[in-house]
N, C-alpha and C. Protein backbone atom coordinates (compact mmCIF):
# COMPACT_ATOMS: atom_id res chain seq x y z
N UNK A 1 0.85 -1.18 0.00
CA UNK A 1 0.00 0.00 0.00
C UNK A 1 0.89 1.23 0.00
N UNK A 2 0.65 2.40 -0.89
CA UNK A 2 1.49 3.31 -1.34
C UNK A 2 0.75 4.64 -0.45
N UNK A 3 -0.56 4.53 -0.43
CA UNK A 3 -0.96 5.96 0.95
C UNK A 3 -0.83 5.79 1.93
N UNK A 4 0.20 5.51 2.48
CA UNK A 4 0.20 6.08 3.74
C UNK A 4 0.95 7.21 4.84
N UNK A 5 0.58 7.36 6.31
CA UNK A 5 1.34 8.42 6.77
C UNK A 5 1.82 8.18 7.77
N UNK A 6 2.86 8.36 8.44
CA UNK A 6 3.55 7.84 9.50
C UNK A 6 3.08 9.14 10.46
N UNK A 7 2.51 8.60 11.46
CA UNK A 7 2.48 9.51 12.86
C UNK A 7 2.40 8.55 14.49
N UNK A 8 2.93 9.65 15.07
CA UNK A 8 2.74 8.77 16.28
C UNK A 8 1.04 8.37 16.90
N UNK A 9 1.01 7.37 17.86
CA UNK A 9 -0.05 6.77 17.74
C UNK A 9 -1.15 7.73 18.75
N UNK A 10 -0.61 8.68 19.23
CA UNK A 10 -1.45 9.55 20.37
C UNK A 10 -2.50 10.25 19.26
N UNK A 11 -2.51 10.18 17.59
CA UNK A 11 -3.31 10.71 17.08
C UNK A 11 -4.01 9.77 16.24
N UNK A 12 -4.71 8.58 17.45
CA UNK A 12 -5.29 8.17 16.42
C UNK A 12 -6.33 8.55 16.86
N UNK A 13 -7.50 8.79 15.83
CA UNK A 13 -9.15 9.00 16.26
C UNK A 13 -9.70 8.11 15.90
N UNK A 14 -11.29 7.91 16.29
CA UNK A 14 -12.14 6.80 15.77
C UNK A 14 -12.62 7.48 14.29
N UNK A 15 -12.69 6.10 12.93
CA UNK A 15 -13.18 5.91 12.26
C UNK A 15 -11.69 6.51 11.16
N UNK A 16 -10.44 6.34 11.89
CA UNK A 16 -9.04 6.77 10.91
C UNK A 16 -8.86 5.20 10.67
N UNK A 17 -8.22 5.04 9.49
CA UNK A 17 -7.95 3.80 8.90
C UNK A 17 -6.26 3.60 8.95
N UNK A 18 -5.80 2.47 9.60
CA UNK A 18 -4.16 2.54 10.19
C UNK A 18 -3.61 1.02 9.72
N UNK A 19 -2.24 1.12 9.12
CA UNK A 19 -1.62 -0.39 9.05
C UNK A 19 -1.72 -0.84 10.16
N UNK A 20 -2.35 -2.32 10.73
CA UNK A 20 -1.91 -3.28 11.01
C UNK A 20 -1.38 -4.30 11.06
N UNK A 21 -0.26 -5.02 11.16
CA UNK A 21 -0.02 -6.42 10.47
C UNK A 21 -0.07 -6.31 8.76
N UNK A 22 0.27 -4.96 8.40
CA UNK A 22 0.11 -4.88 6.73
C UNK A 22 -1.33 -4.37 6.35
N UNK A 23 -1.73 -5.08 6.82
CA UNK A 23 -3.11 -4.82 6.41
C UNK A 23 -4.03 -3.50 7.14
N UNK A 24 -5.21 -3.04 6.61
CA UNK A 24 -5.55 -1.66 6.78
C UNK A 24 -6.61 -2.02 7.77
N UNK A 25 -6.98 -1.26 8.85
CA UNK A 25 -7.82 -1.66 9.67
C UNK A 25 -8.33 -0.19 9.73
N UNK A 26 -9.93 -0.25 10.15
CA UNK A 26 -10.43 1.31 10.57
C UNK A 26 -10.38 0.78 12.16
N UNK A 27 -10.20 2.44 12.89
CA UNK A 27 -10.31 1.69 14.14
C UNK A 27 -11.96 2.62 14.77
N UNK A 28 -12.84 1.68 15.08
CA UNK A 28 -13.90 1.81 15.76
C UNK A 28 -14.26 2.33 17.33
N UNK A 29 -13.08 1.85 17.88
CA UNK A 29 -12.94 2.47 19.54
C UNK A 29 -11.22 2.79 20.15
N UNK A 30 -11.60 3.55 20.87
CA UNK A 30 -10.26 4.68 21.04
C UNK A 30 -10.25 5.24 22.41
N UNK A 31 -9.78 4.65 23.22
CA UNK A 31 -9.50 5.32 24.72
C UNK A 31 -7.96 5.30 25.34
N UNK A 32 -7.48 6.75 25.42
CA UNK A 32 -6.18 7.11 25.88
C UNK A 32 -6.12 6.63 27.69
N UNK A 33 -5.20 5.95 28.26
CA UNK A 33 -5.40 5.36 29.19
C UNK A 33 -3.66 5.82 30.43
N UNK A 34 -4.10 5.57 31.37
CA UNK A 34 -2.73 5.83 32.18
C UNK A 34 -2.90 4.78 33.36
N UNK A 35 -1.96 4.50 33.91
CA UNK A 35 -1.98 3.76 34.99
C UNK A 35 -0.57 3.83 36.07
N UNK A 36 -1.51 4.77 37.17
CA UNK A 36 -0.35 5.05 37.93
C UNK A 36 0.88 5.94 37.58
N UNK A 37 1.86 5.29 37.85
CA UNK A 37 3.40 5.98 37.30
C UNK A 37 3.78 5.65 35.92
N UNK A 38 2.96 5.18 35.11
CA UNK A 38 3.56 4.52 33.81
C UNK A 38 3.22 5.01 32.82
N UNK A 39 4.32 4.65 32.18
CA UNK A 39 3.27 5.44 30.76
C UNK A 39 2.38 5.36 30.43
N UNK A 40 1.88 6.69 29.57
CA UNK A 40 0.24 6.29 28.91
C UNK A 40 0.39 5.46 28.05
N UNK A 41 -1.02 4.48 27.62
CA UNK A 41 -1.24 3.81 26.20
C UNK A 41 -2.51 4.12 25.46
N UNK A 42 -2.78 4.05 24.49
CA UNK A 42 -3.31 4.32 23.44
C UNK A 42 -4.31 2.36 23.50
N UNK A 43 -5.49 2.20 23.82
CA UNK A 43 -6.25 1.12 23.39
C UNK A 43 -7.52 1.20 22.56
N UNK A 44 -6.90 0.40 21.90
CA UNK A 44 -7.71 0.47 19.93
C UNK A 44 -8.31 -0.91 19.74
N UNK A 45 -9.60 -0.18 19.30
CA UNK A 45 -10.63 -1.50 19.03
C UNK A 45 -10.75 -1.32 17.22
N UNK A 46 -9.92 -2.24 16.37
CA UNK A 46 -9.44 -2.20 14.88
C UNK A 46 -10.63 -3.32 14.35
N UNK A 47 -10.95 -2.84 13.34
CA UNK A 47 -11.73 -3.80 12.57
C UNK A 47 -11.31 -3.81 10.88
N UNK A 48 -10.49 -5.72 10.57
CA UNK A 48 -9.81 -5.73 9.72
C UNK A 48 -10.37 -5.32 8.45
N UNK A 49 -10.28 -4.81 7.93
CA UNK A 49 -10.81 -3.71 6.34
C UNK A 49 -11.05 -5.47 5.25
N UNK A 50 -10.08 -6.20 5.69
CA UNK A 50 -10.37 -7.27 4.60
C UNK A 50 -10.94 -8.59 5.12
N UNK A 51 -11.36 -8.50 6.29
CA UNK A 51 -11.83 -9.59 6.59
C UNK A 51 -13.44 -9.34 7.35
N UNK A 52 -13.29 -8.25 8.21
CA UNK A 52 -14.22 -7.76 8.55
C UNK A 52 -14.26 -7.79 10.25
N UNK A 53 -13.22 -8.84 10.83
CA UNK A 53 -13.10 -9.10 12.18
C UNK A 53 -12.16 -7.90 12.80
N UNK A 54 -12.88 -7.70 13.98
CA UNK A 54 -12.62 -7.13 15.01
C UNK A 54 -11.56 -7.50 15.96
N UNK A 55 -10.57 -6.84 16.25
CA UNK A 55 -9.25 -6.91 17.33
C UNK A 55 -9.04 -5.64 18.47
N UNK A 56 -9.08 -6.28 19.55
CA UNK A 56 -7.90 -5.01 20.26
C UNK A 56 -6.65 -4.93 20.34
N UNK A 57 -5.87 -3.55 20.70
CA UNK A 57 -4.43 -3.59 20.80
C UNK A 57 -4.28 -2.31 21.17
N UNK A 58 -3.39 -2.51 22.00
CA UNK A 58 -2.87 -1.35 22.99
C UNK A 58 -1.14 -0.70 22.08
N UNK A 59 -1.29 0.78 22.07
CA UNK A 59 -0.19 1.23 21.14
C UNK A 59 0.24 2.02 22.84
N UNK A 60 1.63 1.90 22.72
CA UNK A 60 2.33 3.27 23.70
C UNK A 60 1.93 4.45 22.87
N UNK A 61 2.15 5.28 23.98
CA UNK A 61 1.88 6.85 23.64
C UNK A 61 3.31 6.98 22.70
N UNK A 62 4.87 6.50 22.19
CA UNK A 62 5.45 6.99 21.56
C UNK A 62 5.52 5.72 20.87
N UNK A 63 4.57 5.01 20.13
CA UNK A 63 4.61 4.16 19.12
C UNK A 63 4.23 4.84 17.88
N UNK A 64 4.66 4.65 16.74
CA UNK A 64 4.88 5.34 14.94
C UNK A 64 3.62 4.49 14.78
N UNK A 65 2.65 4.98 13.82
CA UNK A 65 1.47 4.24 13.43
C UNK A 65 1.56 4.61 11.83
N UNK A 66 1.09 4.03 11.21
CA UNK A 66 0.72 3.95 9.83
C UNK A 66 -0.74 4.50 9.35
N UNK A 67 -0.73 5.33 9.01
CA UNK A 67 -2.22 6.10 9.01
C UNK A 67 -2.24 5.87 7.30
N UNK A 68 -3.02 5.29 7.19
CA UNK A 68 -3.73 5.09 5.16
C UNK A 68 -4.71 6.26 5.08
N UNK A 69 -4.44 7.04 3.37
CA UNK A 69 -4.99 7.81 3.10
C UNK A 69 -6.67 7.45 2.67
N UNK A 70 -7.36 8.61 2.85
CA UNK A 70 -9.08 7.56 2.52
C UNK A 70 -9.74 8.51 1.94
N UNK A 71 -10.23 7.82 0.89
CA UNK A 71 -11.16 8.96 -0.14
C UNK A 71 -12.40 8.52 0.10
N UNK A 72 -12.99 9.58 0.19
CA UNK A 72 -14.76 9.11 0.80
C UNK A 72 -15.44 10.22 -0.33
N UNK A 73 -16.30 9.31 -0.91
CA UNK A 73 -17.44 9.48 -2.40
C UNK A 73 -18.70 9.31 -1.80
N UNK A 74 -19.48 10.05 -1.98
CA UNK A 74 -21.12 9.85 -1.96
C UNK A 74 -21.88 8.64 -2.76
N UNK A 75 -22.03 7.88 -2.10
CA UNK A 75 -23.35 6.92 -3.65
C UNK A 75 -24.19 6.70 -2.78
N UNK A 76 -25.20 5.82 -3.46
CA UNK A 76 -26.65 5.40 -3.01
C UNK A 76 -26.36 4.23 -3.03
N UNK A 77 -27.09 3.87 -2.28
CA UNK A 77 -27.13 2.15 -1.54
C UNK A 77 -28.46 2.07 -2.83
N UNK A 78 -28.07 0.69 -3.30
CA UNK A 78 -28.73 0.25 -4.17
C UNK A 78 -29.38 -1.14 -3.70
N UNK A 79 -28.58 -1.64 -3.70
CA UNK A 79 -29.27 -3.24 -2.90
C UNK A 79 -28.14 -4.28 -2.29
N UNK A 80 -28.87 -5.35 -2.11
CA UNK A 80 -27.35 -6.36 -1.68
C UNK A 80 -27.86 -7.59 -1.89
N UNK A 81 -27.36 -8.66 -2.05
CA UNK A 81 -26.79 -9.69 -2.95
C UNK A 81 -25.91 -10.78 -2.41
N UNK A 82 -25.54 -11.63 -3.31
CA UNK A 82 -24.48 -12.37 -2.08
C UNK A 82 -22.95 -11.45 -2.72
N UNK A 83 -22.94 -10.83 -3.44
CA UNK A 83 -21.71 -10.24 -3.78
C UNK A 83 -21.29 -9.54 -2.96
N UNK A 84 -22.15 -8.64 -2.05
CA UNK A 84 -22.19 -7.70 -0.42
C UNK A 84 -23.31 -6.69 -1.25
N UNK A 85 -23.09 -5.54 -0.87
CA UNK A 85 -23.72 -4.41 -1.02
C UNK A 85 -23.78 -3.93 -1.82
N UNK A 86 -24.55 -3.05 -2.84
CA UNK A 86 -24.17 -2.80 -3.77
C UNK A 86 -24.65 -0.96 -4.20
N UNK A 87 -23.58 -0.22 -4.19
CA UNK A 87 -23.61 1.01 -3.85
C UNK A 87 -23.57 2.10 -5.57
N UNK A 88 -24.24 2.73 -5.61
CA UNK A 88 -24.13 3.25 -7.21
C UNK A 88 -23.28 4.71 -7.08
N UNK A 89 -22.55 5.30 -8.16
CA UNK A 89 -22.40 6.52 -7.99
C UNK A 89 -23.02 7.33 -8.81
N UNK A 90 -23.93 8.45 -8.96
CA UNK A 90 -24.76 8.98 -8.72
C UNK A 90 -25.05 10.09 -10.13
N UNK A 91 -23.53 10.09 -10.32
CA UNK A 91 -23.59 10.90 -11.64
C UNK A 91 -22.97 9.66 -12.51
N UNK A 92 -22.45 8.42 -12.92
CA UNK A 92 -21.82 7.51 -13.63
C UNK A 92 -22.38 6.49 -13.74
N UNK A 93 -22.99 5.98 -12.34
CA UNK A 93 -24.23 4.77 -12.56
C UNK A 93 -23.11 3.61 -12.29
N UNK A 94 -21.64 4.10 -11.82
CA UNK A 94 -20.59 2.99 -11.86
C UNK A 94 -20.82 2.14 -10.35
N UNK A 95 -21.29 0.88 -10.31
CA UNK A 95 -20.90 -0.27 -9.42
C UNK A 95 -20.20 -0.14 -8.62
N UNK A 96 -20.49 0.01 -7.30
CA UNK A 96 -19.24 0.10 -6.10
C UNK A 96 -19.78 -1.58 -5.35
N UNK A 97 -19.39 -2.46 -4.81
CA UNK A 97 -19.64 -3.61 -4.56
C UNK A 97 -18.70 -4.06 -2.89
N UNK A 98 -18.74 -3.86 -1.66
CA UNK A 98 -18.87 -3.64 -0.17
C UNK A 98 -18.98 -4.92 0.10
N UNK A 99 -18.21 -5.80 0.72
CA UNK A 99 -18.37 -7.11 1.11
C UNK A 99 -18.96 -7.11 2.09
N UNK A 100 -19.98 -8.06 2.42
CA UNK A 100 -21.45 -8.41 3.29
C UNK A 100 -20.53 -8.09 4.66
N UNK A 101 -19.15 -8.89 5.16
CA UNK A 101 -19.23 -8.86 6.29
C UNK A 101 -18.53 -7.92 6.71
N UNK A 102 -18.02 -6.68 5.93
CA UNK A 102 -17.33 -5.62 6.39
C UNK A 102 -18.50 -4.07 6.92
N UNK A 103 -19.55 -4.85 6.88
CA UNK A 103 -20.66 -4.10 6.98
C UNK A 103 -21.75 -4.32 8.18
N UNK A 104 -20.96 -5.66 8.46
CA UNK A 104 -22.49 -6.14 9.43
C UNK A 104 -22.82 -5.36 10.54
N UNK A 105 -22.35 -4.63 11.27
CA UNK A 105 -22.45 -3.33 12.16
C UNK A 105 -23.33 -2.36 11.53
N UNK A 106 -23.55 -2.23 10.22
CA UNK A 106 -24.15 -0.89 10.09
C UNK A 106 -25.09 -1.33 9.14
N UNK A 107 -25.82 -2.92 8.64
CA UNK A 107 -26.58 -3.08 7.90
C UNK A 107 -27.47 -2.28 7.77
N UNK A 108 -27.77 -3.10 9.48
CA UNK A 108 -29.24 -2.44 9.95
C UNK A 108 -29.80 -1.19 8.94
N UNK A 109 -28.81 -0.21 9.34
CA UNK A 109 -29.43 1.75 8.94
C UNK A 109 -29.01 1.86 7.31
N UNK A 110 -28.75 0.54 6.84
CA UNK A 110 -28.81 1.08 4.88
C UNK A 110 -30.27 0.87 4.30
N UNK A 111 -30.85 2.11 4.32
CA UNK A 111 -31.64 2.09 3.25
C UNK A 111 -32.00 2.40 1.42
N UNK A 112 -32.54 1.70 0.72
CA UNK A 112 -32.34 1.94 -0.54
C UNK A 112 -33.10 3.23 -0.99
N UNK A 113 -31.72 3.61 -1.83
CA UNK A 113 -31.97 5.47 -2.26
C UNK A 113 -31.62 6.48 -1.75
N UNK A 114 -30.60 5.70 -0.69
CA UNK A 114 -30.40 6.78 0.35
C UNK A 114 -28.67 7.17 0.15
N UNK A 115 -28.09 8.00 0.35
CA UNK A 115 -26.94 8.44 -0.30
C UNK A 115 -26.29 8.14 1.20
N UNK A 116 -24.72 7.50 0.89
CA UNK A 116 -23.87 7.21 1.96
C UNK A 116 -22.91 7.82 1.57
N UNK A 117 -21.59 8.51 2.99
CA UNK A 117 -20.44 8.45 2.56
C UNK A 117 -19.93 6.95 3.01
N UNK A 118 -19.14 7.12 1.36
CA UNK A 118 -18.56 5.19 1.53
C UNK A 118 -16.86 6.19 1.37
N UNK A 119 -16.21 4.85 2.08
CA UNK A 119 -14.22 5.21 2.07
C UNK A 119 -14.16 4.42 1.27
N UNK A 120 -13.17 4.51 0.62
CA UNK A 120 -12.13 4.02 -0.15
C UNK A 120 -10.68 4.03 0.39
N UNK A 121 -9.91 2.74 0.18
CA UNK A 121 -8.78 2.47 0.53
C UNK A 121 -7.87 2.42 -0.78
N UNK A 122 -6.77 2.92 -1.35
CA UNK A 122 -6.79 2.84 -2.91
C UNK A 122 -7.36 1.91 -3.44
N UNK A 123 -8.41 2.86 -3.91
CA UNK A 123 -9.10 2.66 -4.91
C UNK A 123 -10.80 1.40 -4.10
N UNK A 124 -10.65 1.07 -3.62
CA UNK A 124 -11.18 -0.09 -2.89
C UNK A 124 -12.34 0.76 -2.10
N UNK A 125 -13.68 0.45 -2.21
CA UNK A 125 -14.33 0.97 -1.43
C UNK A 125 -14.74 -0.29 -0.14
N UNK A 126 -14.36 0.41 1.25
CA UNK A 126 -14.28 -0.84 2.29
C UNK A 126 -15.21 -0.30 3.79
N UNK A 127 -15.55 0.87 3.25
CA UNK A 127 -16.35 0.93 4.58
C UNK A 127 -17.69 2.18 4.36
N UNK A 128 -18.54 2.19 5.02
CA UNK A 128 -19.15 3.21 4.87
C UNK A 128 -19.34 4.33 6.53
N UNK A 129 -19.77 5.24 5.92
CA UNK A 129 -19.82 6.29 7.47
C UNK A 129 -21.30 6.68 7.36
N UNK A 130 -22.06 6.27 8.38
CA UNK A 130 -23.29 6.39 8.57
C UNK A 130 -23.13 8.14 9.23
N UNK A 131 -24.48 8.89 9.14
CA UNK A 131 -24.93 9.92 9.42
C UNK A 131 -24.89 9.79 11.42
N UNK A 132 -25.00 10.77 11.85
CA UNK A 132 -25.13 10.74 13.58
C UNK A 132 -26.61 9.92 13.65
N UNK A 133 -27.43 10.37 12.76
CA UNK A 133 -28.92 9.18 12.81
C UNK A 133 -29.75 8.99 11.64
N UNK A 134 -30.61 8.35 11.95
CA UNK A 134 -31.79 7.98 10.30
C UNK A 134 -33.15 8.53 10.58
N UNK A 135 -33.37 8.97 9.30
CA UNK A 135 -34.97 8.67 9.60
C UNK A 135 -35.26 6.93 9.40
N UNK A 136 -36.63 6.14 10.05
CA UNK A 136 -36.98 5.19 9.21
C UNK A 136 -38.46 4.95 9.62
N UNK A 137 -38.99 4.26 8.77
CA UNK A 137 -40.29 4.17 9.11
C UNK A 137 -40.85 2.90 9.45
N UNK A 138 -41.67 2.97 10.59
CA UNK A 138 -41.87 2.12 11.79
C UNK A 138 -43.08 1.30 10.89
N UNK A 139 -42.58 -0.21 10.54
CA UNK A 139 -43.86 -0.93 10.46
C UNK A 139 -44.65 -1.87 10.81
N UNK A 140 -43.97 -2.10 11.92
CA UNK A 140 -44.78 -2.55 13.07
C UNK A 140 -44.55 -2.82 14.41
N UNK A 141 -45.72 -2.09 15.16
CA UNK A 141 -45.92 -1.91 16.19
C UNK A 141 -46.95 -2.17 16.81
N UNK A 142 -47.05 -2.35 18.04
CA UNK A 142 -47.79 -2.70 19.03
C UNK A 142 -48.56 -1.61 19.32
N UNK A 143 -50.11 -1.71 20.00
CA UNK A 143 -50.45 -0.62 20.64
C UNK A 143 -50.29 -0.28 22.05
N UNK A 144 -50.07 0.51 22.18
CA UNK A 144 -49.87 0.92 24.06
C UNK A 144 -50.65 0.59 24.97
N UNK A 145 -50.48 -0.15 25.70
CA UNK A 145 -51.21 -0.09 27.08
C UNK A 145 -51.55 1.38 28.15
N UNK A 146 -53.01 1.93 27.59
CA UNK A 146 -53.58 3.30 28.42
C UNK A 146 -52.99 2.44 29.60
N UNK A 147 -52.99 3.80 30.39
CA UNK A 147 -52.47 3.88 31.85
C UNK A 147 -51.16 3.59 32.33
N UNK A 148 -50.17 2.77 31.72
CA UNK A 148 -48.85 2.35 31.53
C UNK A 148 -48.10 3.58 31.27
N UNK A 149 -48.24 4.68 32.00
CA UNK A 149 -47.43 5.37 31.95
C UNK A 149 -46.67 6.04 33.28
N UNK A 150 -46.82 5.45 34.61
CA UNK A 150 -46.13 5.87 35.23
C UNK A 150 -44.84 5.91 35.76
N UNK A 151 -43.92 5.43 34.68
CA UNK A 151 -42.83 5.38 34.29
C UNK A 151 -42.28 5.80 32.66
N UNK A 152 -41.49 5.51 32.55
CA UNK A 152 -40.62 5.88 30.85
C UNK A 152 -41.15 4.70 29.95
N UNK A 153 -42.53 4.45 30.01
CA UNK A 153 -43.20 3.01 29.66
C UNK A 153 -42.41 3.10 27.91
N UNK A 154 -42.01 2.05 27.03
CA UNK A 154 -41.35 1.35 26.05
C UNK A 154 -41.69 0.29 25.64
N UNK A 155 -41.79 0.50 24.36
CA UNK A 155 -41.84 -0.71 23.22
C UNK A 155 -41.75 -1.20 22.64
N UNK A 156 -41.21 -2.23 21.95
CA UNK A 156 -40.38 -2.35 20.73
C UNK A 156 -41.08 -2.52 19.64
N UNK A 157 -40.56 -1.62 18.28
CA UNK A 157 -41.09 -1.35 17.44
C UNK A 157 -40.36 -2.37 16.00
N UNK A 158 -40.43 -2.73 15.18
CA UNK A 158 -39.49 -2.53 13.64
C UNK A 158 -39.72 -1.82 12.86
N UNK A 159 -38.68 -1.48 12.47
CA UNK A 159 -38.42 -0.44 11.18
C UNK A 159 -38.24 -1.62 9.99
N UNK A 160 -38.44 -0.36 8.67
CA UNK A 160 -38.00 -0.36 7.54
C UNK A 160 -37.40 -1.83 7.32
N UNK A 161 -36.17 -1.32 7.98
CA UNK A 161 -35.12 -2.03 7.51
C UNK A 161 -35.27 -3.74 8.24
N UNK A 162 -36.22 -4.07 8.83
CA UNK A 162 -35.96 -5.10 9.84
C UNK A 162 -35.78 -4.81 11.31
N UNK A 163 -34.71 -3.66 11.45
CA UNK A 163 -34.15 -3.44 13.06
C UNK A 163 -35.33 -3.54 14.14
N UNK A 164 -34.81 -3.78 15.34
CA UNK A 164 -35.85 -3.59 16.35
C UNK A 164 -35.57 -2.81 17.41
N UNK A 165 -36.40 -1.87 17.64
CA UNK A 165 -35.88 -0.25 18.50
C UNK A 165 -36.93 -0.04 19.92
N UNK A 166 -36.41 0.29 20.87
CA UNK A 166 -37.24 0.65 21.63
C UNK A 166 -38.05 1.87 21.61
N UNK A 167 -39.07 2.22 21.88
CA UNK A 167 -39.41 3.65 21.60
C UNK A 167 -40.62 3.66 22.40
N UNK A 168 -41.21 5.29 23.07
CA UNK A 168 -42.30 5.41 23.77
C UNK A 168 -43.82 5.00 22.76
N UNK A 169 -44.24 4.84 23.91
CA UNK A 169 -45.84 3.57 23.83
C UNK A 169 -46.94 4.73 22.66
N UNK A 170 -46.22 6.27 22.42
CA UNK A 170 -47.28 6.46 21.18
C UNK A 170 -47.02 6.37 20.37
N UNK A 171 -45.43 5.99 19.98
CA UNK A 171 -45.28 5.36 18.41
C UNK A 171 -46.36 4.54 18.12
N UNK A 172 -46.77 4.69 16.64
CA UNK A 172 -47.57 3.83 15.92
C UNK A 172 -47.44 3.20 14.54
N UNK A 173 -47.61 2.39 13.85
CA UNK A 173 -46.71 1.75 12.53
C UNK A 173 -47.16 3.07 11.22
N UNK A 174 -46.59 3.31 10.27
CA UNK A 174 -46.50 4.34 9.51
C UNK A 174 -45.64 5.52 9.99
N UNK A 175 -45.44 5.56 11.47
CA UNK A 175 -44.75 6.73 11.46
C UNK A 175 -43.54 6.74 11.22
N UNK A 176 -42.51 8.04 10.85
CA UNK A 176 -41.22 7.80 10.82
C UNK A 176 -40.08 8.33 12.17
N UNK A 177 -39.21 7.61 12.70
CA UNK A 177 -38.78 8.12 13.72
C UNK A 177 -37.31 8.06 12.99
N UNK A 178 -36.51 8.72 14.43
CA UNK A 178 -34.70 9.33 13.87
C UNK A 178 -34.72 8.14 15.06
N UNK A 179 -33.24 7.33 14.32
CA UNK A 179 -32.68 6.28 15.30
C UNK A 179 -31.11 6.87 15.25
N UNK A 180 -30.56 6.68 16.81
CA UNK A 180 -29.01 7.09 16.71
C UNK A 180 -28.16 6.01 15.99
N UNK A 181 -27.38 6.53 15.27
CA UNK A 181 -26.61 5.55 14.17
C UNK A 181 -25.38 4.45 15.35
N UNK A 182 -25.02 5.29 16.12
CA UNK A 182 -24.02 5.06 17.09
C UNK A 182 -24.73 3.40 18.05
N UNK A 183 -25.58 3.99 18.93
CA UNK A 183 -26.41 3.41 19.86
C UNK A 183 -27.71 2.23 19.33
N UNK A 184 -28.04 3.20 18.06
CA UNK A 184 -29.23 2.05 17.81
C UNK A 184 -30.83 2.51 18.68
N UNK A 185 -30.35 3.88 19.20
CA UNK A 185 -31.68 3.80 20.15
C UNK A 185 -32.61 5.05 19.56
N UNK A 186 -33.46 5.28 20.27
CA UNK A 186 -34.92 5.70 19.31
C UNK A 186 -34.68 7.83 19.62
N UNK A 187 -35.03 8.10 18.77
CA UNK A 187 -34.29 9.80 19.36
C UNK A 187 -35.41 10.49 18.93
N UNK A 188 -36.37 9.93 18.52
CA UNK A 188 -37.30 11.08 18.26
C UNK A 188 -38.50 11.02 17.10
N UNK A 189 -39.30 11.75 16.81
CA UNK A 189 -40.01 11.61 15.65
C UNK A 189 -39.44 12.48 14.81
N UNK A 190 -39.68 11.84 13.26
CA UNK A 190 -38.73 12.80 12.72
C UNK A 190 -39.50 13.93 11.87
């Protein structure tokens, strides 16, 4: 791999894409840590770009990291397949194609027609970056139990997509609610 950037590892953030073992990993979780008199470390939750599995690993605060350059394009989620995903670009109509299991974290919130930023690793499109949340529309739900409210009363609803969300007892099926992309949890009507 020819993009990359050498920095020390105190700058890594979540969702930067870094050599591991050769290979390109995005890293998903990121907490700077100390203990006592010792040095700080850097613990990174990496998820392999080509396989799709998840690792931890602890970097010292003066460990060199490999940071890969990442081009991120707009397309529309088109559908999926056993090929993985299948993402269009928008002015070319050109095929972007996302392997099923480098995705399974963020199936859930792909809906069709809906424009993603997807990364690219040269040339390679290997991940996508979901929005802070979605709209989606709830199609089925339960009705509320009157009087069940003397607490934060909840219910689980499905969306669109399949997912299953908790949400207060006046959601009703047709409506559309915002789900947090992060959490998965119910944020509102939209």
């Amino acid at each position: 791999m020819s993009n990359v950037d050498k920095r020390p590892a105190t700058s890594i953030r979540k969702n930067n894409v870094v050599m591991y073992q050769n290979v390109p990993h995005i890293v998903t979780e990121v907490e700077h840590r100390t203990q006592g008199r010792q040095a700080g470390f850097i613990q990174v939750t990496l998820r392999n770009l080509a396989t799709g599995i998840a690792t931890q690993n602890k970097f010292h605060s003066n460990d060199t990291v490999f940071f890969c350059y990442v081009e991120s394009k707009a397309l529309e989620y088109s559908y999926e397949d056993n090929e993985g995903y299948h993402f269009l670009h928008p002015d070319t109509y050109e095929d972007e194609v996302i392997p099923s299991k480098l995705l399974e974290d963020q199936k859930s919130y792909l809906i069709q027609g809906e424009s993603y930023s997807v990364l690219f690793v040269d040339d390679r499109p290997l991940q996508i970056q979901l929005p802070a949340s979605v709209a989606m529309k709830v199609i089925e739900a339960s009705e509320g139990v009157r009087g069940d409210t003397a607490t934060n009363a909840q219910k689980t609803v499905v969306v669109e997509t399949g997912m299953k969300v908790q949400v207060p007892l006046f959601i009703k099926t047709g409506e559309t609610i915002r789900i947090d992309t992060d959490k998965g949890t119910y944020l509102g009507r939209a």
